[in-house]
C-alpha atoms as a PDB file:
ATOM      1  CA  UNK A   1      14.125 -12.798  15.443  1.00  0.00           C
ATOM      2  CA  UNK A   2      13.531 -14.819  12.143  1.00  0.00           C
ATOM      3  CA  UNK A   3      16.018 -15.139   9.605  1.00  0.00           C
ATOM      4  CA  UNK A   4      14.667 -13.532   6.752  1.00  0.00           C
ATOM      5  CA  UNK A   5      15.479 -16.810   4.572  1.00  0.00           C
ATOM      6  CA  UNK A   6      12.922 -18.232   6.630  1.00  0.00           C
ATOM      7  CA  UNK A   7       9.364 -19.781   5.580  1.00  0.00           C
ATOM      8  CA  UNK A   8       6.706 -17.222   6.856  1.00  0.00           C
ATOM      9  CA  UNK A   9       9.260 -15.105   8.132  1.00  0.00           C
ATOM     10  CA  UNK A  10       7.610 -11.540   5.535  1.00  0.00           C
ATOM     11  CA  UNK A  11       4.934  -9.688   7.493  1.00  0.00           C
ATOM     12  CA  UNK A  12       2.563 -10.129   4.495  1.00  0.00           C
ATOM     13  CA  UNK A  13       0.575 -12.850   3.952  1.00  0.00           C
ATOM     14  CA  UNK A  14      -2.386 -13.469   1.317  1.00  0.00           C
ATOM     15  CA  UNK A  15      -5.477 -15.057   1.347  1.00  0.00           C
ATOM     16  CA  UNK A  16      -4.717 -18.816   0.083  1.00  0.00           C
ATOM     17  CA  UNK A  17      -4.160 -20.669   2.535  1.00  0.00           C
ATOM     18  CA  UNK A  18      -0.582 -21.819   3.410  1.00  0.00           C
ATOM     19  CA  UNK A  19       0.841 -25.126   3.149  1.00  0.00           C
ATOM     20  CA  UNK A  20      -2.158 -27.015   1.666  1.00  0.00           C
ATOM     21  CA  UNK A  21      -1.182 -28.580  -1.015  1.00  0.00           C
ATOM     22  CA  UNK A  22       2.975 -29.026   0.050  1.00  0.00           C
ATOM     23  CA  UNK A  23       4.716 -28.852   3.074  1.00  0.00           C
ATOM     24  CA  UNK A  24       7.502 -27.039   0.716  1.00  0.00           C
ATOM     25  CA  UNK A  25       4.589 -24.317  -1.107  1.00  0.00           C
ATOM     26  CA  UNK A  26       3.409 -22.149   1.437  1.00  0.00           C
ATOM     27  CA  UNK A  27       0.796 -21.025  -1.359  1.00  0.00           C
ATOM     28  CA  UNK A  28       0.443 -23.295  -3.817  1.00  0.00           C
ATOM     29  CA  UNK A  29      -1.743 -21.428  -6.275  1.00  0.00           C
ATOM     30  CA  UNK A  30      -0.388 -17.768  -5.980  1.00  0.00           C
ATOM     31  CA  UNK A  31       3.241 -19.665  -6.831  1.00  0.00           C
ATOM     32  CA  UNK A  32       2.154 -21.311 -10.106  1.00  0.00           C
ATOM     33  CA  UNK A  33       0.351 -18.947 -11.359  1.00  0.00           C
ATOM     34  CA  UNK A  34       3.859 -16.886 -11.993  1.00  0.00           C
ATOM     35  CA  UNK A  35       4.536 -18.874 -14.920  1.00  0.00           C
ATOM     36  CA  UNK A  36       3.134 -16.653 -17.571  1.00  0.00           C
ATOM     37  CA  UNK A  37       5.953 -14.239 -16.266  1.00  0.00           C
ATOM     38  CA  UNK A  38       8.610 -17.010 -16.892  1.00  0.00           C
ATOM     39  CA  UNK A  39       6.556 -17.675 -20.399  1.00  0.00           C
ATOM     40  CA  UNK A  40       6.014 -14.590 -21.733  1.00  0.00           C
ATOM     41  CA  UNK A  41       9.068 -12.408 -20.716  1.00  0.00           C
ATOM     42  CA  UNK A  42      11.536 -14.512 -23.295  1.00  0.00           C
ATOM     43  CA  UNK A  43       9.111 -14.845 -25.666  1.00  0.00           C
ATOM     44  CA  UNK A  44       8.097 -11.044 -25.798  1.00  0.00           C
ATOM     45  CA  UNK A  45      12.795 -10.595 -25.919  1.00  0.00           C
ATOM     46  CA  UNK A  46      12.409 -13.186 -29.419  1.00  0.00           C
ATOM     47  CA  UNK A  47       9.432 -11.398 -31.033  1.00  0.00           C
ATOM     48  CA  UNK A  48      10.507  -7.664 -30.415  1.00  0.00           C
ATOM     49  CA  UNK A  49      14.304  -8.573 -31.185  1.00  0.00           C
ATOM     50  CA  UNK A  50      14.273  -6.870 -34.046  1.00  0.00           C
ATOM     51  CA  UNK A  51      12.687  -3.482 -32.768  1.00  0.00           C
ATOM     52  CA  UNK A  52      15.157  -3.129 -29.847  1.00  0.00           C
ATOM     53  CA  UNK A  53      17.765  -3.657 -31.777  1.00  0.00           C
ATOM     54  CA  UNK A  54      16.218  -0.320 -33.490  1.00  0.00           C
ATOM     55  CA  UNK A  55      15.092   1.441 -30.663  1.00  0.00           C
ATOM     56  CA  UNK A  56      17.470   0.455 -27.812  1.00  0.00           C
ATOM     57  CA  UNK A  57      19.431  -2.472 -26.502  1.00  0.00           C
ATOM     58  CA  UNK A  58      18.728  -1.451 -22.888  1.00  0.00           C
ATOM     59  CA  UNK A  59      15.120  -2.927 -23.257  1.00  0.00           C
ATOM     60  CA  UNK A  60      16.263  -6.510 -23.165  1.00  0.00           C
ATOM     61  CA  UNK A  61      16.950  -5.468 -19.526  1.00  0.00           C
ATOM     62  CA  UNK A  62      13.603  -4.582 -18.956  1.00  0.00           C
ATOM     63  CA  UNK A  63      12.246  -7.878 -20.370  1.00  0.00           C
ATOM     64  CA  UNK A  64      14.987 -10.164 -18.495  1.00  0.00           C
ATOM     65  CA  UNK A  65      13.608  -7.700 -15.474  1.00  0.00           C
ATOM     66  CA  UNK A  66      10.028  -9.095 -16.624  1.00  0.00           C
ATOM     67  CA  UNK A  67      11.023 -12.746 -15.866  1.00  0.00           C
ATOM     68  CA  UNK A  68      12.950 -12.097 -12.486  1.00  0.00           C
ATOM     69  CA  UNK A  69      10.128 -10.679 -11.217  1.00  0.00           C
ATOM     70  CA  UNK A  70       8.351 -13.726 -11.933  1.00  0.00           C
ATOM     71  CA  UNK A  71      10.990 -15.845 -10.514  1.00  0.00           C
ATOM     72  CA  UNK A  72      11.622 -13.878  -7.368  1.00  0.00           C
ATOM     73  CA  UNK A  73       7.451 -13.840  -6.765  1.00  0.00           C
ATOM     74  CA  UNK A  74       7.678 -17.851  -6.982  1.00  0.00           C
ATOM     75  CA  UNK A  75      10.239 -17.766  -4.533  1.00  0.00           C
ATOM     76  CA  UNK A  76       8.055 -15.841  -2.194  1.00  0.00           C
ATOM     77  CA  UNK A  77       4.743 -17.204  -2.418  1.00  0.00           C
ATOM     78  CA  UNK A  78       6.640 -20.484  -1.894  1.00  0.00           C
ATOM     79  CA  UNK A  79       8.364 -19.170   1.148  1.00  0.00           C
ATOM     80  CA  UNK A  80       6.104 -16.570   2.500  1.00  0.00           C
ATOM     81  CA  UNK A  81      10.117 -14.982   3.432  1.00  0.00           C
ATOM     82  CA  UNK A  82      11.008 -11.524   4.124  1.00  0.00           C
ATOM     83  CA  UNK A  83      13.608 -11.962   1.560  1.00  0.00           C
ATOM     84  CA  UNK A  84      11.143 -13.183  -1.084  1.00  0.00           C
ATOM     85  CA  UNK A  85       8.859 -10.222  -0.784  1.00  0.00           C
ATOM     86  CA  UNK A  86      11.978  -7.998  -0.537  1.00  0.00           C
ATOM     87  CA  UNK A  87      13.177  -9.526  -4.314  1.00  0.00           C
ATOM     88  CA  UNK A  88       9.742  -9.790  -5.590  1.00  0.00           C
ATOM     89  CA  UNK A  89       8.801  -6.029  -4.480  1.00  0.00           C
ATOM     90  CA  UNK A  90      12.373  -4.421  -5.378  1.00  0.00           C
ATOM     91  CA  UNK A  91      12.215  -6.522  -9.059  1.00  0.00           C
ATOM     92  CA  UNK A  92       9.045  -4.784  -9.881  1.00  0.00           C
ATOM     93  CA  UNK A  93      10.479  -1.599  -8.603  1.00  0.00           C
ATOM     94  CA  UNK A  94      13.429  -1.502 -11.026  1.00  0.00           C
ATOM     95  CA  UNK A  95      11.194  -3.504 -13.815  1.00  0.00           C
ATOM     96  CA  UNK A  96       9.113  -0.194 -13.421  1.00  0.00           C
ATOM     97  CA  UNK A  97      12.120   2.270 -13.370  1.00  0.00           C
ATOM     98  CA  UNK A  98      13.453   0.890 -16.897  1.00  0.00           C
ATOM     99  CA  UNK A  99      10.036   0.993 -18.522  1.00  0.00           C
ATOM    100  CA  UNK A 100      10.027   4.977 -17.494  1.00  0.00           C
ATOM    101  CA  UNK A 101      13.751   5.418 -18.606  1.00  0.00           C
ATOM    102  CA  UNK A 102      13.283   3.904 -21.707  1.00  0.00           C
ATOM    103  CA  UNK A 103       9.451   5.155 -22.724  1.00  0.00           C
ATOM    104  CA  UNK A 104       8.010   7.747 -21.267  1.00  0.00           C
ATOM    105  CA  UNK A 105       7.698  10.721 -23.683  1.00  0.00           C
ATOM    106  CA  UNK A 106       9.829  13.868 -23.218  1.00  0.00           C
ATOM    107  CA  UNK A 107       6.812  16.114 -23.098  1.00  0.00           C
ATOM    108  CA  UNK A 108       6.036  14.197 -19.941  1.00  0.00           C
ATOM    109  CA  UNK A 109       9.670  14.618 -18.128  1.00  0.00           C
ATOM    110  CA  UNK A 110       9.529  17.160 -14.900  1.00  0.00           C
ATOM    111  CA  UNK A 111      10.185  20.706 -16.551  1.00  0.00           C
ATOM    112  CA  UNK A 112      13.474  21.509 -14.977  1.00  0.00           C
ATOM    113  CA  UNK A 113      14.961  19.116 -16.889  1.00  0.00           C
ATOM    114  CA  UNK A 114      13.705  20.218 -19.848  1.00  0.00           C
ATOM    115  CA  UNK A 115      13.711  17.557 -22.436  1.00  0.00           C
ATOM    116  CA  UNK A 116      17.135  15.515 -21.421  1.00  0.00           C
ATOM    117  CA  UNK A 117      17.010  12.177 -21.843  1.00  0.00           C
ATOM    118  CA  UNK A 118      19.829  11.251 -19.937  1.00  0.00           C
ATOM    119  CA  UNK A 119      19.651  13.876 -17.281  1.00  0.00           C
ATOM    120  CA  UNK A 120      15.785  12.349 -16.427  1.00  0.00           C
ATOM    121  CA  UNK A 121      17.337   9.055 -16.574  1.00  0.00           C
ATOM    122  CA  UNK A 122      19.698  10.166 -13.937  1.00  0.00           C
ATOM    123  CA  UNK A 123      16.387  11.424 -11.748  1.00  0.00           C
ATOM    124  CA  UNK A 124      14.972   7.841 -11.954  1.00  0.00           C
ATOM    125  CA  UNK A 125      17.425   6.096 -10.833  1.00  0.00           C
ATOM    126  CA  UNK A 126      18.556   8.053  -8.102  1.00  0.00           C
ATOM    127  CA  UNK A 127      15.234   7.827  -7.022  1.00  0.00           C
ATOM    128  CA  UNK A 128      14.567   4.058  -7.546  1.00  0.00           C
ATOM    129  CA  UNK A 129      17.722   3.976  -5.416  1.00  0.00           C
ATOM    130  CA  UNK A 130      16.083   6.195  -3.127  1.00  0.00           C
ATOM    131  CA  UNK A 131      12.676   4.153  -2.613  1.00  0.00           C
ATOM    132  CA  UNK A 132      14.765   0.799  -3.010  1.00  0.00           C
ATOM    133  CA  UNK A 133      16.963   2.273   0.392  1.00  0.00           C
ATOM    134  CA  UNK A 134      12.988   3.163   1.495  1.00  0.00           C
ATOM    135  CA  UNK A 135      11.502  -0.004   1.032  1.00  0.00           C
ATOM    136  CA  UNK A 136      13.159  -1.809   3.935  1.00  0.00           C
ATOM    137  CA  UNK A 137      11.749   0.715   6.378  1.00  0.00           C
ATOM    138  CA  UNK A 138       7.935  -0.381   6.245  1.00  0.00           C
ATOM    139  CA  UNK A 139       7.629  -3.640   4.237  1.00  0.00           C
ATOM    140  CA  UNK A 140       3.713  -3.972   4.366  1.00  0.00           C
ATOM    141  CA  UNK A 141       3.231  -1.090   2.536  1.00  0.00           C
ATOM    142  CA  UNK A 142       5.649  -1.752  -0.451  1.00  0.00           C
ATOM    143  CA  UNK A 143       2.977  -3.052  -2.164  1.00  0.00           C
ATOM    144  CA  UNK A 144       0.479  -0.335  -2.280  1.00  0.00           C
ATOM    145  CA  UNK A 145       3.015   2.071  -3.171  1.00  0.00           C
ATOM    146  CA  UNK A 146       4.008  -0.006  -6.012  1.00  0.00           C
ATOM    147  CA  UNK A 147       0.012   0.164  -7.390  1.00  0.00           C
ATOM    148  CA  UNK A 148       0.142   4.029  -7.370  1.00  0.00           C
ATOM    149  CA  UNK A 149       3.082   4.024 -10.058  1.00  0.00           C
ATOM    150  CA  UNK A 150       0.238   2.194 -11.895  1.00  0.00           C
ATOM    151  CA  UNK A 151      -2.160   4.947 -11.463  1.00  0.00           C
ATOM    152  CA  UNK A 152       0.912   7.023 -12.769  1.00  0.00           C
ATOM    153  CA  UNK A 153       0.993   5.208 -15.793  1.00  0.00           C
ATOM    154  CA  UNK A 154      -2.692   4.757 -16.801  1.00  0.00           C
ATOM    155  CA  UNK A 155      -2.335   8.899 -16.643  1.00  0.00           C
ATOM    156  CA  UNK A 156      -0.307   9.096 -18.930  1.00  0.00           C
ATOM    157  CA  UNK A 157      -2.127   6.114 -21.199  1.00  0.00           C
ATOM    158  CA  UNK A 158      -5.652   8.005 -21.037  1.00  0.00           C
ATOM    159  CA  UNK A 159      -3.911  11.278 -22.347  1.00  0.00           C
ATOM    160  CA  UNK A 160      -2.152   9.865 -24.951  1.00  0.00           C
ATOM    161  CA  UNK A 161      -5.599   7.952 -25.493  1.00  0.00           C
ATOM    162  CA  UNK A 162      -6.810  11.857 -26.345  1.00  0.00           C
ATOM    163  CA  UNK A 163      -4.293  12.711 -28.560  1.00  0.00           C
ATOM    164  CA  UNK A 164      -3.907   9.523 -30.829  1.00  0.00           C
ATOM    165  CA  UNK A 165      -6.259   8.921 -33.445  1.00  0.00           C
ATOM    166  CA  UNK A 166      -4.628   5.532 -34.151  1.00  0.00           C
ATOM    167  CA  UNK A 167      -6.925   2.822 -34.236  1.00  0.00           C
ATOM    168  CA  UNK A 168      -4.306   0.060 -33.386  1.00  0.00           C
ATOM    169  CA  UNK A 169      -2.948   2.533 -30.695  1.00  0.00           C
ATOM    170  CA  UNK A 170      -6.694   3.224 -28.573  1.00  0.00           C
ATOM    171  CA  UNK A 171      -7.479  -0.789 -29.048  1.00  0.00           C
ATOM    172  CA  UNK A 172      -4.693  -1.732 -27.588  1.00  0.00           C
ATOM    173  CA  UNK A 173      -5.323   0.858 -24.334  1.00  0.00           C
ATOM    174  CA  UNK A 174      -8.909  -0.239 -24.316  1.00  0.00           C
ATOM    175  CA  UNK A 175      -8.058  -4.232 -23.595  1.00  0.00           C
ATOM    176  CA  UNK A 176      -4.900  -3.238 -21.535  1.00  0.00           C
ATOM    177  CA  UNK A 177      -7.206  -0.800 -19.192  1.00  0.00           C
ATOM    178  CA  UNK A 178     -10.108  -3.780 -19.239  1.00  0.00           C
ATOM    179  CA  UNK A 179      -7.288  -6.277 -18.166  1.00  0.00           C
ATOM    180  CA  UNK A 180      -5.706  -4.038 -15.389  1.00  0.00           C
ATOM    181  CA  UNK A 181      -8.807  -3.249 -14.004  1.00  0.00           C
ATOM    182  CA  UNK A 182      -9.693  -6.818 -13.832  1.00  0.00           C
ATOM    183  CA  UNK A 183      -6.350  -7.292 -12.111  1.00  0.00           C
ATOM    184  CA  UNK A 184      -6.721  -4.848  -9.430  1.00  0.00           C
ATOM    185  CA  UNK A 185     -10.097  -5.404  -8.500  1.00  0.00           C
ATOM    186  CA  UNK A 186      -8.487  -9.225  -7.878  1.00  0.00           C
ATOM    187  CA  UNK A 187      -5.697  -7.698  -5.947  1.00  0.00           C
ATOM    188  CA  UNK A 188      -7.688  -5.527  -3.827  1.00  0.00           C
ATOM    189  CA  UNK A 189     -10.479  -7.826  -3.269  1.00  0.00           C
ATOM    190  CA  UNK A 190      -7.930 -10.812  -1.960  1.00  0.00           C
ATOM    191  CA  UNK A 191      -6.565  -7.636   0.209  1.00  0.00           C
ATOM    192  CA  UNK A 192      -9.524  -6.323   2.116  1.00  0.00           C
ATOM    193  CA  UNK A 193     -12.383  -9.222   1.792  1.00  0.00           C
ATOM    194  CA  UNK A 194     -10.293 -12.322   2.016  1.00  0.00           C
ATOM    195  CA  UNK A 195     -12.768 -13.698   4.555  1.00  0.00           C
ATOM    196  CA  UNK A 196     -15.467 -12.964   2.185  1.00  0.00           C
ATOM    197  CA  UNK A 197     -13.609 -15.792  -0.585  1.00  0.00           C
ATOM    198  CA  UNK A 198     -12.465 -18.033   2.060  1.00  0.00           C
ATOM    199  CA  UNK A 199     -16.347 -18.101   3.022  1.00  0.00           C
ATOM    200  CA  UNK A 200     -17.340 -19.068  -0.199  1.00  0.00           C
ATOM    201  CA  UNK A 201     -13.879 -21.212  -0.801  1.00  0.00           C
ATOM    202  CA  UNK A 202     -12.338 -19.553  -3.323  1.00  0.00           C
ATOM    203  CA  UNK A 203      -9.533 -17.883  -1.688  1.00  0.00           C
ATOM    204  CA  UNK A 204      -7.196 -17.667  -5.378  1.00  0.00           C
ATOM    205  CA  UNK A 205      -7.892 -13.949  -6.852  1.00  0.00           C
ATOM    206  CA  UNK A 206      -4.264 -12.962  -5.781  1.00  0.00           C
ATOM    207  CA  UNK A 207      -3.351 -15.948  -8.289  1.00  0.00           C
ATOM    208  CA  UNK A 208      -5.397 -14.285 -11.104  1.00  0.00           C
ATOM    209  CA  UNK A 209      -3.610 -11.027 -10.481  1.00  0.00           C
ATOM    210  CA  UNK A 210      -0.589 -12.662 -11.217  1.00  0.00           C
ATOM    211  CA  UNK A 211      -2.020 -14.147 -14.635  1.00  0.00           C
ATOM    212  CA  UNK A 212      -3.910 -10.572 -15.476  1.00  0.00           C
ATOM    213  CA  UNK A 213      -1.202  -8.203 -14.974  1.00  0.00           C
ATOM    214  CA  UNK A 214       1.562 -10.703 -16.575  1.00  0.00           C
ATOM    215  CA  UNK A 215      -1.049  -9.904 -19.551  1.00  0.00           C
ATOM    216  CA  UNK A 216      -0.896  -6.034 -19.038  1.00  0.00           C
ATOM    217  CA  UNK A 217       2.377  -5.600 -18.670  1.00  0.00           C
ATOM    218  CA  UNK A 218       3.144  -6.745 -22.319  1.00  0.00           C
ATOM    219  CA  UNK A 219      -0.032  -5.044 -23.563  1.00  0.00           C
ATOM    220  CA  UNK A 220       1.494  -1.668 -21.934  1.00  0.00           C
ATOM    221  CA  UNK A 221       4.855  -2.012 -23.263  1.00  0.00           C
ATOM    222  CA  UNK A 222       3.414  -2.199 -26.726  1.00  0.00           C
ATOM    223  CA  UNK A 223       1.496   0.623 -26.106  1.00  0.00           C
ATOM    224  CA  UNK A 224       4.540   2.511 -24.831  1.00  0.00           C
ATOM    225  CA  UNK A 225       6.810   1.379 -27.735  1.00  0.00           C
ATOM    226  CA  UNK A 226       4.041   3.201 -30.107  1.00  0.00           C
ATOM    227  CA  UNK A 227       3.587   5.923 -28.531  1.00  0.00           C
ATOM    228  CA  UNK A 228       7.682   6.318 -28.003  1.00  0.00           C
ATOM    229  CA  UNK A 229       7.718   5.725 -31.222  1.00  0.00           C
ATOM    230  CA  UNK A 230       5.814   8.970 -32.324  1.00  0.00           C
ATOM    231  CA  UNK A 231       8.214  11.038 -30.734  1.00  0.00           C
ATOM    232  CA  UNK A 232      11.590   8.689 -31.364  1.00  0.00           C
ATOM    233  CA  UNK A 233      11.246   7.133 -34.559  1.00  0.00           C
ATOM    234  CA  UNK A 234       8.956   9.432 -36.581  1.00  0.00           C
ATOM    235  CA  UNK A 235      10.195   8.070 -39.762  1.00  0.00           C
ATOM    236  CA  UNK A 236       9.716   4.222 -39.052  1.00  0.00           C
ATOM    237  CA  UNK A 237       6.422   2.323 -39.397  1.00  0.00           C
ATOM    238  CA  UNK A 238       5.681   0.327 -36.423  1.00  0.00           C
ATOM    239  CA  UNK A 239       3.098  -2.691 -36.777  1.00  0.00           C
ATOM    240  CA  UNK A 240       1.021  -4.406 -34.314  1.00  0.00           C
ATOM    241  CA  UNK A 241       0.753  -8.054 -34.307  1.00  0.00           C
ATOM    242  CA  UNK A 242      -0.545 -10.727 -31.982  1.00  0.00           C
ATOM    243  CA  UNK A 243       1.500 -14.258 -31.162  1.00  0.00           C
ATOM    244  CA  UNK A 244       0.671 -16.629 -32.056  1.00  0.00           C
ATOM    245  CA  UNK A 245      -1.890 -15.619 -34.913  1.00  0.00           C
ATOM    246  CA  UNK A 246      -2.639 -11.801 -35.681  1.00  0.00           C
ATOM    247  CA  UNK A 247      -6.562 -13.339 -36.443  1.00  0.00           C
ATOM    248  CA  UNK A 248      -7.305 -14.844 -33.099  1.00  0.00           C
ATOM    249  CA  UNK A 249      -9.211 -13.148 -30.669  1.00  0.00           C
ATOM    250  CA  UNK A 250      -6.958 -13.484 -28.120  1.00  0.00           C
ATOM    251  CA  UNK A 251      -3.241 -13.152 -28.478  1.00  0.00           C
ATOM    252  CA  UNK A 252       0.129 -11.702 -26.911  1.00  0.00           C
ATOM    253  CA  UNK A 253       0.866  -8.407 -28.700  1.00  0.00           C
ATOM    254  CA  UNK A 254       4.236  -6.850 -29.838  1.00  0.00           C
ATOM    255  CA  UNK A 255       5.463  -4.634 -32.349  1.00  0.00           C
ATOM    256  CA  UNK A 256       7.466  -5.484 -36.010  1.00  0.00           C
ATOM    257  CA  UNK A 257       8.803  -2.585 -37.643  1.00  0.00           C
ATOM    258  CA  UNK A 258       7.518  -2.305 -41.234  1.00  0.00           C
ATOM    259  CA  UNK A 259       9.767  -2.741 -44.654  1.00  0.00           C
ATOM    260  CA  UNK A 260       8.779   1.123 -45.665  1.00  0.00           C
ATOM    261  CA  UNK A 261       9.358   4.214 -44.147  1.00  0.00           C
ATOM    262  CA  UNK A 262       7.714   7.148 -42.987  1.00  0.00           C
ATOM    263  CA  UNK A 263       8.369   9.997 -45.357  1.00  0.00           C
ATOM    264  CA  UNK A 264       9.902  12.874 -43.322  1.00  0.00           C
END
């Protein structure tokens, strides 16, 4: 039995192939391409510092979360080890868990608990706990469930995306849905028609899942903090802006919370 430090030693393998580039990178390109995580998790802690410090301190968890989920899926597409995927999987997991804790809207909590904060907080982590316990039972398909919490969220996106007449609020879900969907079309396509890219040698769209969702999830915490902030903070102004310039066309969002106040 391999040790599960061991190169090649995880069950899952994707579609670049292994050791092409390094005799140290099993897959070179689906490593690198985890560098937006270790980019734009810090950067995302300095430009919202002054809204969590508002809303809540426990989010700078879910951003140093952010980056060791980028760090722990380096260490596994380098490796191709059990452990690796283990870290990388379980990181997203909990990464996940917090974003639900701290964000999702009461009106959305299961109805026996009312609208408890702390008691629903209590649900999700026994239940990350739960699924983390879960996880080591059948590895291969960590993954996939992992991608229906996604379908989860973009549920709960496209009804708020009914509710809001916010113009800032439905751009924002418009790109972030364009940008997921790009990302797992990528993910599914390097899944189920790797032979297919390796035909035409271009065996790399797991890489540009990495890039596109390390895109979305910022995009969707913005889009959480709004919404959150609806319910939360009716009395503060939240405003979008875009690092590093609000005019370019392309640009990481966040949120800055406005000099005025909401009259109540």
């Amino acid at each position: 039995m391999p040790s599960i430090f061991a190169y090649q030693s995880s069950e899952v393998d994707w579609c670049e192939p292994n050791f092409q580039y390094s005799q140290l990178v099993a897959e070179f390109y689906n490593t690198f391409s985890n560098v937006t995580f270790l980019v734009f998790g810090p950067l995302m802690t300095f430009l919202m510092h002054p809204y969590i410090q508002k809303r809540s301190r426990y989010i700078y968890v879910l951003f140093i979360l952010f980056t060791i989920t980028g760090l722990f899926s380096m260490y596994f597409h380098m490796t191709l080890s059990f452990l690796g995927q283990m870290l990388d999987e379980i990181a997203i997991l909990w990464l996940l868990a917090s974003g639900y804790s701290i964000w999702l809207p009461c009106c959305y909590f299961p109805t026996f608990l009312g609208q408890n904060r702390s008691w629903y907080i209590s649900l999700i982590v026994t239940i990350t706990l739960v699924s983390t316990c879960l996880s080591f039972l059948k590895p291969t398909i960590n993954a996939y469930a992992l991608n229906t919490i996604g379908l989860h969220i973009v549920y709960i996106v496209v009804q708020e995306y009914k509710k809001t007449k916010n113009k800032e609020l439905r751009h924002l879900i418009e790109v972030s849905t364009v940008i997921w969907a790009l990302a797992i079309t990528s993910w599914i396509s390097d899944r189920l028609f790797c032979s297919f890219w390796q035909w035409i040698n271009f065996p790399y769209l797991h890489g540009i899942w990495h890039v596109l969702i390390s895109f979305t999830f910022p995009y969707g915490m913005v889009i959480l903090a709004l919404v959150d902030s609806t319910y939360e903070m009716p009395d503060q102004t939240i405003k979008v802006r875009y690092w590093p310039r609000d005019t370019w066309p392309v640009g990481l969002p966040y949120v800055e919370l406005g000099d005025d106040h909401k009259s109540c």
